[in-house]
Protein backbone atom coordinates (compact mmCIF):
# COMPACT_ATOMS: atom_id res chain seq x y z
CA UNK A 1 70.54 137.32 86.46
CA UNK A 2 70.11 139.16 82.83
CA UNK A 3 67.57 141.13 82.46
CA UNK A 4 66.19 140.09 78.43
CA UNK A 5 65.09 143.56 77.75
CA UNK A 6 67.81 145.33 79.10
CA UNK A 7 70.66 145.95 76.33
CA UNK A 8 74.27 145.87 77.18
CA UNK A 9 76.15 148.63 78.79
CA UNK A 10 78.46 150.40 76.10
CA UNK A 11 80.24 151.68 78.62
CA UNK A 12 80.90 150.96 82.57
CA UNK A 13 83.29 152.25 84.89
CA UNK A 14 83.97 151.90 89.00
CA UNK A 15 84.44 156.00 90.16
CA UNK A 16 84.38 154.46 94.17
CA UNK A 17 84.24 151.32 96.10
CA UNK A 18 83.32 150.79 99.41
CA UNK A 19 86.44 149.63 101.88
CA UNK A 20 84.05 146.71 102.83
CA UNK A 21 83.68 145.76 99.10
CA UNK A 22 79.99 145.50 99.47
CA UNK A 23 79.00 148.36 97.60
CA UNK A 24 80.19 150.01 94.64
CA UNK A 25 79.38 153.75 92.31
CA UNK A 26 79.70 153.40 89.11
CA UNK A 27 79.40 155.43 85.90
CA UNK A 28 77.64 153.68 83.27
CA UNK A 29 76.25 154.35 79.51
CA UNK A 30 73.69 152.65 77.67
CA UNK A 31 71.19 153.01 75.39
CA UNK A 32 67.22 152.64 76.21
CA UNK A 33 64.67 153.40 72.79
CA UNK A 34 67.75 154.55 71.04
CA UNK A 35 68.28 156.96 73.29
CA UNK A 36 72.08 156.88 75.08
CA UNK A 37 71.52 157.31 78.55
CA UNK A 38 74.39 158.35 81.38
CA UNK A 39 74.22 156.73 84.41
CA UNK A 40 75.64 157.43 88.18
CA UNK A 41 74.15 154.88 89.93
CA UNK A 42 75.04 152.59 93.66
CA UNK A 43 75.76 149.03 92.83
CA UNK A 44 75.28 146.28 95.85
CA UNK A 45 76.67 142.64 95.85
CA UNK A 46 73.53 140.23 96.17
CA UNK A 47 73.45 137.12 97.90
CA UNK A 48 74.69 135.17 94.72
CA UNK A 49 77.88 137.39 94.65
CA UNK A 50 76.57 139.21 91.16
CA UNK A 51 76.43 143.12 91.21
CA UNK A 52 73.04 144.45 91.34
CA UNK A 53 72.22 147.72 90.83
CA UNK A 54 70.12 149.80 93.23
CA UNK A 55 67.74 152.52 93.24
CA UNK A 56 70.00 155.45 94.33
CA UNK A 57 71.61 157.09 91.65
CA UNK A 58 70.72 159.43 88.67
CA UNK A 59 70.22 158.55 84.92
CA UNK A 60 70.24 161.23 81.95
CA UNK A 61 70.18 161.79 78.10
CA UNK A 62 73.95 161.73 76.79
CA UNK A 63 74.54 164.72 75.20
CA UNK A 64 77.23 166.86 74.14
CA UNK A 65 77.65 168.46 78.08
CA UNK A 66 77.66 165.35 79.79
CA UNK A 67 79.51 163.21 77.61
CA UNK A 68 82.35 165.36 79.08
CA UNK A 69 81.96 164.09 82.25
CA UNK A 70 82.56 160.09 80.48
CA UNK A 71 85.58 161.20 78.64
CA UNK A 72 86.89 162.96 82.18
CA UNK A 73 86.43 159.64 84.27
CA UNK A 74 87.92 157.95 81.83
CA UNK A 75 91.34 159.98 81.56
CA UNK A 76 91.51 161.02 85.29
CA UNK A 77 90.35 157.60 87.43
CA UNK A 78 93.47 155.22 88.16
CA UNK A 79 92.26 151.75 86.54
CA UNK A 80 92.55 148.68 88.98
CA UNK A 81 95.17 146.41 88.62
């Protein structure tokens, strides 16, 4: 289900997925009151199949120091074929 108020991620990536392919961490960027946030967050499969995301994880303000940490991901993590 989409959340209406919710806008779309600019930016999502898997960093680690469970072996049992029940749970996933991902790195995420969107923006919230024009504000770009970065997030680290644990996604869960629901009982519809969709990826949910859950409460454990950490959001910030994107800035120039953590942006680093996007553009890292991004170059180092092995993309899925």
């Amino acid at each position: 289900m989409v959340d209406l108020f919710q806008k779309p991620e600019f930016y999502s990536r898997i960093i680690h997925e469970k072996h049992t392919g029940d749970e996933q961490i991902r790195l995420v960027v969107n923006s919230f009151r024009n504000q770009e946030y970065l997030h680290f967050r644990k996604y869960y499969l629901d009982f519809e199949g969709e990826w949910q995301p859950s409460k454990e994880g950490i959001s910030m303000p994107l800035d120039l120091t953590n942006s680093r940490a996007v553009s890292y991901t991004h170059l180092t993590l092995p993309t899925k074929a």
